[in-house]
N, C-alpha and C. Protein backbone atom coordinates (compact mmCIF):
# COMPACT_ATOMS: atom_id res chain seq x y z
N UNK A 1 55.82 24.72 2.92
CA UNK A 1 54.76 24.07 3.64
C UNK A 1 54.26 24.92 4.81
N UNK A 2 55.37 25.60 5.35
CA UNK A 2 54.74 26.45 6.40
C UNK A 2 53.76 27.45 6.18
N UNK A 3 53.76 28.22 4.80
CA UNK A 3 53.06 29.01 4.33
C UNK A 3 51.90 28.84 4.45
N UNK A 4 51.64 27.24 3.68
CA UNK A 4 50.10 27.03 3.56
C UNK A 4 49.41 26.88 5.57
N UNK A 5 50.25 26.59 6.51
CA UNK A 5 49.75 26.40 7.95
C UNK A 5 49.38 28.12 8.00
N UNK A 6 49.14 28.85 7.76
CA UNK A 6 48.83 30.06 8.08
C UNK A 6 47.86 30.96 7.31
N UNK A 7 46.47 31.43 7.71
CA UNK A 7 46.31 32.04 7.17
C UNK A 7 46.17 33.53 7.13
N UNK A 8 45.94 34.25 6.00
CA UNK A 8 46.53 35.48 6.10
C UNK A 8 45.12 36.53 6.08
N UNK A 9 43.73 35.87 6.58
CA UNK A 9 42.55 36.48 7.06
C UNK A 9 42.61 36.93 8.42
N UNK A 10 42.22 37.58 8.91
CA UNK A 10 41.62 38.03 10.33
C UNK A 10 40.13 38.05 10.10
N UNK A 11 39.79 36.91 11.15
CA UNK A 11 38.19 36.75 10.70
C UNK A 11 37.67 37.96 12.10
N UNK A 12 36.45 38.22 11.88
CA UNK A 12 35.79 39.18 13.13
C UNK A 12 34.94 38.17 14.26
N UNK A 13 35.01 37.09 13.62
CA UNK A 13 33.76 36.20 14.37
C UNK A 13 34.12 34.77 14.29
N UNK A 14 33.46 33.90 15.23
CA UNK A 14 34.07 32.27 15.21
C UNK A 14 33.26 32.09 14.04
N UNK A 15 32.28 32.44 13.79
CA UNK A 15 31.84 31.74 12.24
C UNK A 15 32.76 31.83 11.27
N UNK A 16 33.05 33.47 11.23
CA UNK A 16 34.20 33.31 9.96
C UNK A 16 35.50 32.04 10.16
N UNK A 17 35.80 31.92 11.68
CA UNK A 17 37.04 31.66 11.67
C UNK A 17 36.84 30.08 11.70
N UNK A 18 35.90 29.58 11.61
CA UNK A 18 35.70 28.01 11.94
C UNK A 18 35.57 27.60 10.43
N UNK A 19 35.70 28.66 9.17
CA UNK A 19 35.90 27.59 8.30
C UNK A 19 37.16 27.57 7.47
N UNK A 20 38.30 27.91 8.42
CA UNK A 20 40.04 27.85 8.40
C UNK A 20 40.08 27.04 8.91
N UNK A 21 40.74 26.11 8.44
CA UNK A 21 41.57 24.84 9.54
C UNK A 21 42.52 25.75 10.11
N UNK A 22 43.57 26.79 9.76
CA UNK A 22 44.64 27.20 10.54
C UNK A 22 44.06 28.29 12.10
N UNK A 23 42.81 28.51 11.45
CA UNK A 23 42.52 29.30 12.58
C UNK A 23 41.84 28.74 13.51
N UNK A 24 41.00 26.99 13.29
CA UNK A 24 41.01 26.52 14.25
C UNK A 24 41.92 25.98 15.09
N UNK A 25 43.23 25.39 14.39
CA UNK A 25 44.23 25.15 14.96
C UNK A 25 44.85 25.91 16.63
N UNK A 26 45.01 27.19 16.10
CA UNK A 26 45.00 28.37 17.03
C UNK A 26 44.38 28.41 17.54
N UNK A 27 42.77 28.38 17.72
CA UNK A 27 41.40 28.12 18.95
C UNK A 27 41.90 27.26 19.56
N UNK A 28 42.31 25.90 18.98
CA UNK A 28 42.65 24.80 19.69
C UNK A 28 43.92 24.91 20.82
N UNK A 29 45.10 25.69 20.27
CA UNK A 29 46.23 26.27 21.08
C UNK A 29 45.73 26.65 22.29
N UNK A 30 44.85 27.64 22.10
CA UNK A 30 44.43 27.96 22.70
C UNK A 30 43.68 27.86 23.59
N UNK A 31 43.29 26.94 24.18
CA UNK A 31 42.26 26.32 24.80
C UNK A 31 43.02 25.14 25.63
N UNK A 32 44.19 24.66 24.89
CA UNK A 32 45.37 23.59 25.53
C UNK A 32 45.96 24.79 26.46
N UNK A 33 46.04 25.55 26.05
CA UNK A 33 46.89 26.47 27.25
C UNK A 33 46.29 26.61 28.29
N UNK A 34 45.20 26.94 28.37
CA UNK A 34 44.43 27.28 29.61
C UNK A 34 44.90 25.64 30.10
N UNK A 35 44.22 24.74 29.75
CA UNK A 35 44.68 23.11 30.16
C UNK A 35 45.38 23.02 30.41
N UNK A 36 46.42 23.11 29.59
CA UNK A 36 48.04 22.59 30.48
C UNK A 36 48.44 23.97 31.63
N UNK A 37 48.16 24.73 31.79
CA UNK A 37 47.93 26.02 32.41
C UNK A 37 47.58 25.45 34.35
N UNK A 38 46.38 24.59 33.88
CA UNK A 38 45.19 24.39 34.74
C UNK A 38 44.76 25.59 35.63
N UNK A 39 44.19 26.74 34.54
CA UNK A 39 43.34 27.86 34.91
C UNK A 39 42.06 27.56 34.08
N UNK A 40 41.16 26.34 33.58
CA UNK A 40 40.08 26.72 33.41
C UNK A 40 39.93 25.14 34.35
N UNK A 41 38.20 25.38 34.75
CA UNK A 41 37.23 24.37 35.20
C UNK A 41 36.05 24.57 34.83
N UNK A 42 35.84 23.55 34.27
CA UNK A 42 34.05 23.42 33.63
C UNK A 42 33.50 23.28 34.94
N UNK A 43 32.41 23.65 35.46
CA UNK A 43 31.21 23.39 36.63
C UNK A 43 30.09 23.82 35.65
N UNK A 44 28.82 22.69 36.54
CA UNK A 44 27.73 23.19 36.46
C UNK A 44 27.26 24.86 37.28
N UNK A 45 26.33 25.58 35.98
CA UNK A 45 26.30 27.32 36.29
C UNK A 45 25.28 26.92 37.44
N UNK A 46 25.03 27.63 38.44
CA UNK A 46 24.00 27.48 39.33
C UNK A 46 23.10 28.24 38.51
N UNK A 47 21.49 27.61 39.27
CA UNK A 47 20.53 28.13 39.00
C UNK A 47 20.38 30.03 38.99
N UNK A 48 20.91 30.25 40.14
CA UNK A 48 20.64 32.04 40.34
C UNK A 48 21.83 32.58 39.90
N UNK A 49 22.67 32.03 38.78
CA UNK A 49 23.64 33.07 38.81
C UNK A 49 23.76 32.92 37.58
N UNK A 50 24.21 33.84 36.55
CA UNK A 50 24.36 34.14 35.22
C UNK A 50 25.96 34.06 35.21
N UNK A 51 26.26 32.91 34.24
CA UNK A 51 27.99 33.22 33.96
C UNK A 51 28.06 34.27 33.04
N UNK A 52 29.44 34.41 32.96
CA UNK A 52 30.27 35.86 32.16
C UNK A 52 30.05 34.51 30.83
N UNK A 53 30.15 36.02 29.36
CA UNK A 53 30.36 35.09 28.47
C UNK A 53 31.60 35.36 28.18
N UNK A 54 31.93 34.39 27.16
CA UNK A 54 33.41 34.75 26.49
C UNK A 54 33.26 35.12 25.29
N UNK A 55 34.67 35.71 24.53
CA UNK A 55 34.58 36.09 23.20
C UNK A 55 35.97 35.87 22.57
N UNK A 56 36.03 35.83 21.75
CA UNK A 56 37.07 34.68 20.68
C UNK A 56 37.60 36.34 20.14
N UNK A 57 39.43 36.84 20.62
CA UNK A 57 39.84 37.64 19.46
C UNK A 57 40.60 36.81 18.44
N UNK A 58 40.83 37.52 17.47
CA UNK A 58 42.05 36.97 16.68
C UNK A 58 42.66 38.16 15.61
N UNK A 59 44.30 37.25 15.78
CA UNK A 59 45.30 37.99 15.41
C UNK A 59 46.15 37.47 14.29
N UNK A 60 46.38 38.44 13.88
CA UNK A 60 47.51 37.48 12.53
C UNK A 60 49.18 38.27 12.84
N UNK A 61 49.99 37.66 13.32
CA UNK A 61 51.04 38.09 13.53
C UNK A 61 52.60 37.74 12.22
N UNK A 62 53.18 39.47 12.03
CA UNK A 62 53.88 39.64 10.84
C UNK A 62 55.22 39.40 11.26
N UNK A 63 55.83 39.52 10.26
CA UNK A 63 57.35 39.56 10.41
C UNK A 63 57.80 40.68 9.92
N UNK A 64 59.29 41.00 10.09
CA UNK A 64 59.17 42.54 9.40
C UNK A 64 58.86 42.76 7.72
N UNK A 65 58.92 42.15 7.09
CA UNK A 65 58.33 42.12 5.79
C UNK A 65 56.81 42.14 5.60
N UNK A 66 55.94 42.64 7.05
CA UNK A 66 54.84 42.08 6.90
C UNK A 66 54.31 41.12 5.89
N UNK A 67 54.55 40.13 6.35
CA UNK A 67 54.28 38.80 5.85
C UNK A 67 53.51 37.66 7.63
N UNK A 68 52.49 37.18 7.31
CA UNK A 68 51.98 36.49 7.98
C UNK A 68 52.52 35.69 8.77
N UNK A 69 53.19 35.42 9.77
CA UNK A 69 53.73 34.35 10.46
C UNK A 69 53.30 33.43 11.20
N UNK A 70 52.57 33.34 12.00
CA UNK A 70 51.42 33.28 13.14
C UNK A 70 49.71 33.41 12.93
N UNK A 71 49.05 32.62 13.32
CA UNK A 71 47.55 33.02 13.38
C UNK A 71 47.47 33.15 15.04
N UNK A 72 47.13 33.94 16.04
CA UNK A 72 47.24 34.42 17.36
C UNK A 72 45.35 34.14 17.35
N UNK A 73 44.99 33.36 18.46
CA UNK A 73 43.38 33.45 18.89
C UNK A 73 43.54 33.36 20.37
N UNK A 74 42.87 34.33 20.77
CA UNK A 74 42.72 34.70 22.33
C UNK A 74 41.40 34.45 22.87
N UNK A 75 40.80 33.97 23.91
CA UNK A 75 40.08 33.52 24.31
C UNK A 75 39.36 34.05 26.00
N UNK A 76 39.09 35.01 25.52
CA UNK A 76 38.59 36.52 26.71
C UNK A 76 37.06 36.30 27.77
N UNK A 77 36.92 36.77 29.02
CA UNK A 77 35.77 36.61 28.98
C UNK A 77 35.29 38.58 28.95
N UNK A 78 34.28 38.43 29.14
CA UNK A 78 34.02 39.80 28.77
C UNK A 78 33.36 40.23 30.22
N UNK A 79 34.46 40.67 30.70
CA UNK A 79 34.58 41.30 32.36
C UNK A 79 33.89 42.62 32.41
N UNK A 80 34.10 43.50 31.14
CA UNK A 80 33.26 44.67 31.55
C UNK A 80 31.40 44.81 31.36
N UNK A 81 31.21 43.22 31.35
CA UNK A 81 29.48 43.41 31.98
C UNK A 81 29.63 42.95 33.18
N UNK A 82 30.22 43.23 34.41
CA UNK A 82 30.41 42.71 35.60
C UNK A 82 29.58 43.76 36.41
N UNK A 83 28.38 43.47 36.99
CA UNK A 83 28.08 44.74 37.70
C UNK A 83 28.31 44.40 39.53
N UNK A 84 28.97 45.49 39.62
CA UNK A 84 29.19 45.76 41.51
C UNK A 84 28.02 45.61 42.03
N UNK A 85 28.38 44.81 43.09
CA UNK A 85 27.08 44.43 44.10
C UNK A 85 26.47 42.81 44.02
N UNK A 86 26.79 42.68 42.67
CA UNK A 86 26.01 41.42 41.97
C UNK A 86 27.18 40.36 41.63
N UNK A 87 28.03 40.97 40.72
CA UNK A 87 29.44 39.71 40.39
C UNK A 87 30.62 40.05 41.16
N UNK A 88 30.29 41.30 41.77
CA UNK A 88 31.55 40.96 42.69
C UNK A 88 31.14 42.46 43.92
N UNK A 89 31.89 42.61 45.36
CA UNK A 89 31.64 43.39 46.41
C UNK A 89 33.05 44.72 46.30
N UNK A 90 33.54 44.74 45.59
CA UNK A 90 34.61 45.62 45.51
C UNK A 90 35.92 45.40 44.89
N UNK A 91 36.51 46.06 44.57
CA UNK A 91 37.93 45.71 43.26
C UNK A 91 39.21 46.69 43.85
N UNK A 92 39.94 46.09 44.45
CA UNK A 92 41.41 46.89 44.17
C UNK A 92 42.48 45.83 44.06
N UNK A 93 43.68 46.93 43.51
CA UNK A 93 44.60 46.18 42.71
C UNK A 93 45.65 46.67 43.61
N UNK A 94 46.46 46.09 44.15
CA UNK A 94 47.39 47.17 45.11
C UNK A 94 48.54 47.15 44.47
N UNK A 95 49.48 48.37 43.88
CA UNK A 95 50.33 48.32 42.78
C UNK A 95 51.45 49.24 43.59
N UNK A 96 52.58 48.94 43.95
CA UNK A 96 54.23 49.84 44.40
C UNK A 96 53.86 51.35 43.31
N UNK A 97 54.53 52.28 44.25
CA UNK A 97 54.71 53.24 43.39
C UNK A 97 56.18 53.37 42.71
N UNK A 98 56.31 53.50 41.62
CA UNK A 98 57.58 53.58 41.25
C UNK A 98 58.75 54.49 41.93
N UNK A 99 58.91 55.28 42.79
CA UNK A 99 60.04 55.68 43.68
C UNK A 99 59.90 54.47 44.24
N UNK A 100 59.24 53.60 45.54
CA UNK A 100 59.57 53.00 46.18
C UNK A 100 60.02 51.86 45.35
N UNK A 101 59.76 51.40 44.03
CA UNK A 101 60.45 50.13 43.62
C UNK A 101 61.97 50.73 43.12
N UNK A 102 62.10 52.09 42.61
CA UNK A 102 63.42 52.71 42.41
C UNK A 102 64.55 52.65 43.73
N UNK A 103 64.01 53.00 44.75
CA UNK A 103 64.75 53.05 46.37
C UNK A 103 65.04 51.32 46.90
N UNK A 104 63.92 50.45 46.44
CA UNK A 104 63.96 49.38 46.84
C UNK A 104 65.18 48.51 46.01
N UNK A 105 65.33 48.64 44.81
CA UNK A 105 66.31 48.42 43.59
C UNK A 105 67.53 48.78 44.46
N UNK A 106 67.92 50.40 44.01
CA UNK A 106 68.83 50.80 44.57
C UNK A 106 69.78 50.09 45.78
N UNK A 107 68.53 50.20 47.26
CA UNK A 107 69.26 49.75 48.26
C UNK A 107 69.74 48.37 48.12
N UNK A 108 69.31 47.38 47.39
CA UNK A 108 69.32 46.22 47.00
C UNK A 108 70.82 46.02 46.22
N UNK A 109 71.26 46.99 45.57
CA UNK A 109 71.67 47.15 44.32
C UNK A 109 73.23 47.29 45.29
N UNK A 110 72.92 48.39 46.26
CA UNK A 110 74.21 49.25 47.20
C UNK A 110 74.42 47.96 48.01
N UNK A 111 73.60 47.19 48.20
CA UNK A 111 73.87 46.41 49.54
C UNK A 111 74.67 44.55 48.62
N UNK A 112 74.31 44.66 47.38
CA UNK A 112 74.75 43.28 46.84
C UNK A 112 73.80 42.04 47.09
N UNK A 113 72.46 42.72 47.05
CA UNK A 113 71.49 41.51 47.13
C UNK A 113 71.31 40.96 46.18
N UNK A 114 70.86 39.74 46.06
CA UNK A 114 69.93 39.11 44.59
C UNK A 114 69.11 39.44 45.26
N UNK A 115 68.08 40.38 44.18
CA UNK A 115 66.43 40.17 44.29
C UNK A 115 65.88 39.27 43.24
N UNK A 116 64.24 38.91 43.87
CA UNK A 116 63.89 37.91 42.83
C UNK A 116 62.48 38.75 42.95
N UNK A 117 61.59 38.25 41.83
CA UNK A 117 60.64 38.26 41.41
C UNK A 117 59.37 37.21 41.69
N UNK A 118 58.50 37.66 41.93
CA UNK A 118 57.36 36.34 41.66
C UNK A 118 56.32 36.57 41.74
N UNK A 119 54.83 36.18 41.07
CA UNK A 119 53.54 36.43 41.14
C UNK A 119 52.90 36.18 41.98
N UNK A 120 51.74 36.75 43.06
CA UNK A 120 51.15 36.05 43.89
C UNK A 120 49.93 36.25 43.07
């Protein structure tokens, strides 16, 4: 029974993929996640501003027998039409260089700390 929940297409487009029930299934996953997530909000677009669009990937994920296991649909917006000045005033990402997270480990490591982790 599990077999038939999967299919073993990779469509290129929501047209193709909207006439799979398994691959809507997966749109649908997908779209609960953001929800139970609570990272999306519908608003009305203002008049002067153009939203980003989105675009639907999809994946078919194997097992080592490549054999189908999974239908994977990702749900992207498409960030690289973002133009500077207009959707946004400047971009940095501020990222540790790896010696200092190596030294930071270490001393951590010599001294018997728990370190923890977490996203801001």
């Amino acid at each position: 029974m599990y077999a038939l929940s999967v299919s073993t297409i990779e469509p290129k487009n929501v047209k193709e993929a909207m006439t799979n029930p398994a691959r809507i299934d997966s749109m649908q996953e997908e779209i609960l996640q953001f929800k139970r997530l609570d990272v999306w909000v519908l608003v009305p677009a203002p008049d002067n501003i153009s939203p980003f669009t989105l675009k639907w990937l999809f994946k078919n994920k194997h097992d080592e027998e490549q054999k189908v296991i999974r239908n994977k649909s990702r749900l992207i917006m498409r960030g690289y039409r973002q133009e500077e000045g207009i959707d946004f005033e400047e971009s940095f990402a501020l990222v540790a260089r790896m010696e200092a997270i190596r030294i930071f480990l270490a001393y951590a490591a010599h001294k018997s700390f728990t370190v923890f982790q977490m996203d801001v």
